[in-house]
C-alpha atoms as a PDB file:
ATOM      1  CA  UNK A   1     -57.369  -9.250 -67.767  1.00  0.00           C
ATOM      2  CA  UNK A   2     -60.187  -9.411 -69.971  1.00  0.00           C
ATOM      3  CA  UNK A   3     -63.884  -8.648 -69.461  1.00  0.00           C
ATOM      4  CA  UNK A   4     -65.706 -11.609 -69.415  1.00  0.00           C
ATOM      5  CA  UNK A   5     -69.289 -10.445 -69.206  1.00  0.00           C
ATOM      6  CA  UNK A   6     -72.073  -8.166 -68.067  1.00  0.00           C
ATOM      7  CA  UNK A   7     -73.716  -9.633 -64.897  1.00  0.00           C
ATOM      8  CA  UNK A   8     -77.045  -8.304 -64.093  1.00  0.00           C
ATOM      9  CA  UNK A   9     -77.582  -8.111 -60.820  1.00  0.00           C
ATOM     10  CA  UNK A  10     -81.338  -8.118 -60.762  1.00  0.00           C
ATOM     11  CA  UNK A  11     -81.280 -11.184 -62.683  1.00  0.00           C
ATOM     12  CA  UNK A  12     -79.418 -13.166 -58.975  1.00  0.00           C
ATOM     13  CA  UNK A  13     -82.514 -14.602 -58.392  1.00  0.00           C
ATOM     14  CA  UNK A  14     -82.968 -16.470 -61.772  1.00  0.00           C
ATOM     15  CA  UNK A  15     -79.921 -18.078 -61.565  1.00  0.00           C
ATOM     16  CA  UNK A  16     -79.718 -19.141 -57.737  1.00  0.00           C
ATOM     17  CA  UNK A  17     -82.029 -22.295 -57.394  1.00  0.00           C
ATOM     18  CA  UNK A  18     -81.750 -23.426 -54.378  1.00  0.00           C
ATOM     19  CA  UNK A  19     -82.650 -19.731 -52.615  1.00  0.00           C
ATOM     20  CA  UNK A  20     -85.817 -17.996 -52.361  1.00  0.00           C
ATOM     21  CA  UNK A  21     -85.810 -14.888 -55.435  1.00  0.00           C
ATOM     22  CA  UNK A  22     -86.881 -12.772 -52.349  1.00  0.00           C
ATOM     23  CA  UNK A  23     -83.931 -13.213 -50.851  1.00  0.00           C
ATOM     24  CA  UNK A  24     -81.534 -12.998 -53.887  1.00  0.00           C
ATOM     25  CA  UNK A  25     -83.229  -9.936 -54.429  1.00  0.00           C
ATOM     26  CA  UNK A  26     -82.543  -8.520 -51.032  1.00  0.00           C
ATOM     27  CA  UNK A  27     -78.792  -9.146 -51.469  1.00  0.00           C
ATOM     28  CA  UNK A  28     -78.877  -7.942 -54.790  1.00  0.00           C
ATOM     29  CA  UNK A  29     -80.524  -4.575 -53.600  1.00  0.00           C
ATOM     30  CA  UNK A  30     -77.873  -4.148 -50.699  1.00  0.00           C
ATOM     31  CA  UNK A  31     -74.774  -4.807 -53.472  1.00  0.00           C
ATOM     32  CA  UNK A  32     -76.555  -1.726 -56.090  1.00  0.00           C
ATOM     33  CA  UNK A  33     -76.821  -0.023 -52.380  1.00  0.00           C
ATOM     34  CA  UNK A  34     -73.160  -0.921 -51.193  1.00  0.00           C
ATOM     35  CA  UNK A  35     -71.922   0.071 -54.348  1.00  0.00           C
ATOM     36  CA  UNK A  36     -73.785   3.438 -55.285  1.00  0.00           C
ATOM     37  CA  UNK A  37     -72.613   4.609 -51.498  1.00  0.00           C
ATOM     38  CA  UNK A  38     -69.263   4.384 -52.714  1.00  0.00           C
ATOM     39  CA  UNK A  39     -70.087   6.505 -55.618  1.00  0.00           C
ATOM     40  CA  UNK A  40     -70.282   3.915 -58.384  1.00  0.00           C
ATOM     41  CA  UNK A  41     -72.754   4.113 -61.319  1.00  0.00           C
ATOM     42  CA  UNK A  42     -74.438   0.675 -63.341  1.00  0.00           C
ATOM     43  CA  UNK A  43     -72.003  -0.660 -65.897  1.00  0.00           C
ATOM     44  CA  UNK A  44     -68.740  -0.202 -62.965  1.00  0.00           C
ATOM     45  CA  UNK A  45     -66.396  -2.876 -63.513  1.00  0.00           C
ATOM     46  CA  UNK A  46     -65.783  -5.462 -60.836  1.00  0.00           C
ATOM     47  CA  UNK A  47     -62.027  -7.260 -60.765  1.00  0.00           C
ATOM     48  CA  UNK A  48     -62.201 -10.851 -59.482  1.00  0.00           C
ATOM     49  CA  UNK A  49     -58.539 -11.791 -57.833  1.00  0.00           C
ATOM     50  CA  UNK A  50     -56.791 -15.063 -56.239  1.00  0.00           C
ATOM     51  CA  UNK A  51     -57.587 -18.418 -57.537  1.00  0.00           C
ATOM     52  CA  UNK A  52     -59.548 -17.290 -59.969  1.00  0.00           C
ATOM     53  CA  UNK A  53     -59.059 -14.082 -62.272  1.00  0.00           C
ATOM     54  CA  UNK A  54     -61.318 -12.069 -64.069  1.00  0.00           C
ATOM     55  CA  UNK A  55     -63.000  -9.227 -64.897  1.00  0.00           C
ATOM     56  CA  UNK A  56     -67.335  -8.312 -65.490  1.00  0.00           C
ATOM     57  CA  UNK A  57     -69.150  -4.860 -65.865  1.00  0.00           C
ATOM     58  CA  UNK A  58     -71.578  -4.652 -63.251  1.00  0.00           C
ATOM     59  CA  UNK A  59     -75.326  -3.303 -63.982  1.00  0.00           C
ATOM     60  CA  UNK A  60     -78.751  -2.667 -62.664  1.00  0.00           C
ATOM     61  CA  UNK A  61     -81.539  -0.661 -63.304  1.00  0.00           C
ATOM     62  CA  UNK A  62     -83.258  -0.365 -59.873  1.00  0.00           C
ATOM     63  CA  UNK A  63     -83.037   2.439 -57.924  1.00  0.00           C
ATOM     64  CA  UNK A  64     -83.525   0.799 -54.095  1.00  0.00           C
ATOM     65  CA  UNK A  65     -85.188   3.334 -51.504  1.00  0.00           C
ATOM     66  CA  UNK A  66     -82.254   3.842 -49.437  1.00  0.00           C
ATOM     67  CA  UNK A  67     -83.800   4.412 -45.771  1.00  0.00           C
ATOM     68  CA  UNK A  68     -83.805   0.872 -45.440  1.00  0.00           C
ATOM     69  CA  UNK A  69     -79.695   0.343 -45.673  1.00  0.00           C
ATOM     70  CA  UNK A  70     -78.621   3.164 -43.291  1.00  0.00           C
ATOM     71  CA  UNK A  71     -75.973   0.895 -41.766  1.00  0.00           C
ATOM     72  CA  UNK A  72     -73.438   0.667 -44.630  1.00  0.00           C
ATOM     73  CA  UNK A  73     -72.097  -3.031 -43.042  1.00  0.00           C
ATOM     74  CA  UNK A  74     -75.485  -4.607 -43.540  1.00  0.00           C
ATOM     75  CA  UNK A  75     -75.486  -3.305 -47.525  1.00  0.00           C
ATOM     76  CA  UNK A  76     -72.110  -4.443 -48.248  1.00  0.00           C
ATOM     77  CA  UNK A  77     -72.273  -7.890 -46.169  1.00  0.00           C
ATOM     78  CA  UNK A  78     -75.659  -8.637 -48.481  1.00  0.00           C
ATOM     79  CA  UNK A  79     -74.059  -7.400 -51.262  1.00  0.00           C
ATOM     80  CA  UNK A  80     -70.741  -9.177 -50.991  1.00  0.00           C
ATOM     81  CA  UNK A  81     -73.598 -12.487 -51.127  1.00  0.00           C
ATOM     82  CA  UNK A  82     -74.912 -11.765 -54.448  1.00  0.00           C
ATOM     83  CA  UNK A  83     -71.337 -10.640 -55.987  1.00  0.00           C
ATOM     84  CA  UNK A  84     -69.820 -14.043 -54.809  1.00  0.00           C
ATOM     85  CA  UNK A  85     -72.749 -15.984 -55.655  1.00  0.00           C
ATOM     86  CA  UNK A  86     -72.337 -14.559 -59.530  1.00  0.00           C
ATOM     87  CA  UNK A  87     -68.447 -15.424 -59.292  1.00  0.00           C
ATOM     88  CA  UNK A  88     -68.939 -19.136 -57.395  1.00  0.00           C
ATOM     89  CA  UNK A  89     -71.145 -19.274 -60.882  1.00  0.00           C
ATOM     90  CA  UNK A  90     -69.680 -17.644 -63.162  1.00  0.00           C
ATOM     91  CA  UNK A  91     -66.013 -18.898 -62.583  1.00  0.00           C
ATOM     92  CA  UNK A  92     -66.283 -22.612 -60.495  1.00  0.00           C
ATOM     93  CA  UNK A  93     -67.975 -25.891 -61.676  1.00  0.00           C
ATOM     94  CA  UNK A  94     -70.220 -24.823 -58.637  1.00  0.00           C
ATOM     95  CA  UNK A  95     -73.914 -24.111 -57.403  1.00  0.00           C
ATOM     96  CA  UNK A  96     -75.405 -22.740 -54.242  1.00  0.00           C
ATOM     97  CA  UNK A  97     -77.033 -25.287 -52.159  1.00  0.00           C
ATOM     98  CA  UNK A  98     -78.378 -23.940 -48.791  1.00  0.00           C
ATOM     99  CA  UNK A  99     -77.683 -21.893 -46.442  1.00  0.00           C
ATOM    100  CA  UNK A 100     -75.641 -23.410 -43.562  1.00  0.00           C
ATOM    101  CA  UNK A 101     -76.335 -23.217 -39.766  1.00  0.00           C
ATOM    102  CA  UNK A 102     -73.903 -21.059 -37.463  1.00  0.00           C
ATOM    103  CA  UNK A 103     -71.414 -22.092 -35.607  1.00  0.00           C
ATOM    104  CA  UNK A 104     -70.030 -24.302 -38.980  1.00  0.00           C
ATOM    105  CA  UNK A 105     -67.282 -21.425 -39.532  1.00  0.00           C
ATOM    106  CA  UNK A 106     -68.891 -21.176 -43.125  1.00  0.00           C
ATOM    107  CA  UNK A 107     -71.985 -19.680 -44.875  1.00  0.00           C
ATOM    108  CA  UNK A 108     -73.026 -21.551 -47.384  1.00  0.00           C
ATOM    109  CA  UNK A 109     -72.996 -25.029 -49.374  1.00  0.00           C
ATOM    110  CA  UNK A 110     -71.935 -25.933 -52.752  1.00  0.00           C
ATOM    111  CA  UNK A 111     -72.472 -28.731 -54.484  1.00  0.00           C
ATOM    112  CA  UNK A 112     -71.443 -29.535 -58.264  1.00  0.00           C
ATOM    113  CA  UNK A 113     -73.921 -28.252 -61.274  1.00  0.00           C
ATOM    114  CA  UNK A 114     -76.066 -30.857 -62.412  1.00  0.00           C
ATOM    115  CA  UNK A 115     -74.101 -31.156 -65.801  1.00  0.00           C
ATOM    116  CA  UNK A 116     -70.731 -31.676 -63.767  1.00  0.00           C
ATOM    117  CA  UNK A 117     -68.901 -35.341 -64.161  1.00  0.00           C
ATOM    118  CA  UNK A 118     -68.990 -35.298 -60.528  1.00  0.00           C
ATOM    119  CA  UNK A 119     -72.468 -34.645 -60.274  1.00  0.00           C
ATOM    120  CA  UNK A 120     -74.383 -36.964 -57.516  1.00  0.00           C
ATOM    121  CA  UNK A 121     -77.712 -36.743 -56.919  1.00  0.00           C
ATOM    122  CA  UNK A 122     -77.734 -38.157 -54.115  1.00  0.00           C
ATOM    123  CA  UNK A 123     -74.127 -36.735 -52.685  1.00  0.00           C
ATOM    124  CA  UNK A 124     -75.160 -32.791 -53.724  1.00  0.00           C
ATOM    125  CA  UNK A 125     -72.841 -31.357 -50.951  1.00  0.00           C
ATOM    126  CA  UNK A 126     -69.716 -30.754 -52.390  1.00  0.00           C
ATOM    127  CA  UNK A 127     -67.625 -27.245 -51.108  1.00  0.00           C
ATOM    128  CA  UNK A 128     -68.423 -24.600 -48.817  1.00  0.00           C
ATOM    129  CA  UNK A 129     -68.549 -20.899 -49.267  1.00  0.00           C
ATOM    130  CA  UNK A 130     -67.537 -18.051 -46.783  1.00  0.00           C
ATOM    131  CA  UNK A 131     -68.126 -14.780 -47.886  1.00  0.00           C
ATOM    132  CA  UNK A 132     -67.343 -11.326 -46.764  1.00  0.00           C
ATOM    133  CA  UNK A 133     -68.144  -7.867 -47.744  1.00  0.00           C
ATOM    134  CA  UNK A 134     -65.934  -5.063 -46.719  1.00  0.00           C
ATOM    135  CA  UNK A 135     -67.345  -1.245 -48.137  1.00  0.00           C
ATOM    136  CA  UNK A 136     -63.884   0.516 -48.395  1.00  0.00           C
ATOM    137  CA  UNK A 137     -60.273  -0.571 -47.402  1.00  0.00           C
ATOM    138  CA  UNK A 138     -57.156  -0.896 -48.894  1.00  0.00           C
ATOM    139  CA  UNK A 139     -54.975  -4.050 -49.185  1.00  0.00           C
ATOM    140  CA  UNK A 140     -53.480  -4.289 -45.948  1.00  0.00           C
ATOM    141  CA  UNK A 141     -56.888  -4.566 -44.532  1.00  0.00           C
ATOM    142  CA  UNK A 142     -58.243  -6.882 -47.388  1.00  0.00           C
ATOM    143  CA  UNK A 143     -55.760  -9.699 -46.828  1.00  0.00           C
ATOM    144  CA  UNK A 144     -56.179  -9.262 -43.362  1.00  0.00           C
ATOM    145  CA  UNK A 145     -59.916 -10.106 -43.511  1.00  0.00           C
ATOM    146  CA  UNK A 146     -58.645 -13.235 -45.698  1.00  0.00           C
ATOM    147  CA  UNK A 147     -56.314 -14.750 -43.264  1.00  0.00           C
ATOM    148  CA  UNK A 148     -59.437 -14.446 -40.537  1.00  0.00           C
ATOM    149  CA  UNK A 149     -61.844 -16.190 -42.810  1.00  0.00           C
ATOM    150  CA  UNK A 150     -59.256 -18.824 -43.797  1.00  0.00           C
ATOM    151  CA  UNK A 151     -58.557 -19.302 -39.615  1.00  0.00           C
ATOM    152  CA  UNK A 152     -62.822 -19.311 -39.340  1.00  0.00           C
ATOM    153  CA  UNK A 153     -63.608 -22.047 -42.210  1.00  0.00           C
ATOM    154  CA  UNK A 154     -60.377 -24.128 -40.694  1.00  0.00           C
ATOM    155  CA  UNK A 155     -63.068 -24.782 -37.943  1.00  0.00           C
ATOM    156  CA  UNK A 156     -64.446 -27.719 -40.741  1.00  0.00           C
ATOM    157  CA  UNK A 157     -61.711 -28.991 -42.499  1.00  0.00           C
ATOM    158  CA  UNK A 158     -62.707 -32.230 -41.094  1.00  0.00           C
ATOM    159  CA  UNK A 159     -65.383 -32.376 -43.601  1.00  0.00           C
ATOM    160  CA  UNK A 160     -63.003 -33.025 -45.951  1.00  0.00           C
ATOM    161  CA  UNK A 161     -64.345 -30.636 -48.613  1.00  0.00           C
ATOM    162  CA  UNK A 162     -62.904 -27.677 -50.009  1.00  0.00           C
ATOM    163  CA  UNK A 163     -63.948 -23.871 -49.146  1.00  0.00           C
ATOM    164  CA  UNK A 164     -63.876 -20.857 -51.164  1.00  0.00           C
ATOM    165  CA  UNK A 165     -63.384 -17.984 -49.140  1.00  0.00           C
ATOM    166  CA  UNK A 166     -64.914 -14.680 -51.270  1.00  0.00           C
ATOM    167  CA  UNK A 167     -64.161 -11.404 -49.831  1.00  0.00           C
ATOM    168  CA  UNK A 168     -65.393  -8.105 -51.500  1.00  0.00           C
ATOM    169  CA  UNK A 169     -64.461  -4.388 -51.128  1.00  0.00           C
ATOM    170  CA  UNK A 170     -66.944  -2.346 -53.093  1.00  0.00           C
ATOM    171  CA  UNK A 171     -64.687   0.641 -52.618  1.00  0.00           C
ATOM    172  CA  UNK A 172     -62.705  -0.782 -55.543  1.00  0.00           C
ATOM    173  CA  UNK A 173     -64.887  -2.814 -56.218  1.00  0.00           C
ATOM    174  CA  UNK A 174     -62.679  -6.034 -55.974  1.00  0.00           C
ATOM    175  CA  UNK A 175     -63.727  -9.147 -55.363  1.00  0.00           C
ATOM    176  CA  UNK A 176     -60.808 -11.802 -53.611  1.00  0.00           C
ATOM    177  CA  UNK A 177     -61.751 -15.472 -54.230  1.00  0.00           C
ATOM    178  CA  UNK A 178     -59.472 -18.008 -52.256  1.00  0.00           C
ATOM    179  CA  UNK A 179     -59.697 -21.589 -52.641  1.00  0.00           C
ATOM    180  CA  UNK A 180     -58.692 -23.972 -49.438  1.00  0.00           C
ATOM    181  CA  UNK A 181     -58.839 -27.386 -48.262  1.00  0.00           C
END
């Protein structure tokens, strides 16, 4: 597996449209926090697995005051946001549109980029995105965290669109991208 490319994960909010930057920032700051917990230094490589493969050398240059991300589920659940934000893309002919509600058995909405064939302008919801960040486990405990995200976005198959289901261990760090419909 080759390394595709550096992603910067300050630069999150510059490339996510459709979110406020202070929010892309905030899950940007919990990934550098997620992942410097675990010990790992800017320029750490990230492995993408499942659907899609790849591989891109993480870095950042902020150093986040950590008293705000005590609770080391809330750094890697924001964090596992911004990493599968930069793989939805980096590696699909996707964008993030919104947010969706709860209750949906999702988290967010794609939609094509605007230089896509199937690009519609007036039809911009396309795919939906589940992610999940987990800080350290090993495989067994990985897939299992799949197979419950694939049972929770089975809730709206009935939209007829596919989901990617993203699932990130920083211990790793690994990041698990599974297509469904």
């Amino acid at each position: 597996m080759r390394t595709r490319k550096t992603l910067y994960l300050e630069s999150l909010s510059k490339l996510v449209k459709n979110i406020s930057p202070n929010q892309c920032n905030f899950y940007a700051e919990g990934c550098i926090i997620a992942l410097e917990e675990l010990g790992h230094q800017s320029g750490v490589k990230l492995k993408v697995e499942g659907v899609k493969s790849a591989s891109f050398i993480l870095r950042w240059e902020a150093s986040p005051q950590k008293s705000g991300w005590q609770e080391s589920r809330d750094a890697a659940e924001a964090g596992s946001i911004a990493l599968a934000f930069f793989v939805i893309l980096e590696l699909t002919e996707f964008r993030i549109i919104q947010q969706a509600v709860i209750g949906t058995g999702f988290d967010y909405w794609l939609g094509y980029k605007e230089d896509h064939i199937l690009y519609d302008p007036d039809n911009f919801i396309n795919a939906r995105l589940e992610v999940s960040g987990i800080s350290n486990e090993r495989k067994r405990g990985i897939i299992k965290r799949i197979r419950q995200k694939t049972k929770q976005v089975s809730k709206s198959d009935d939209l007829n669109i596919p989901a990617f289901i993203v699932v990130v261990e920083f211990g790793t760090p690994i990041c698990i991208i599974i297509h469904h419909e």
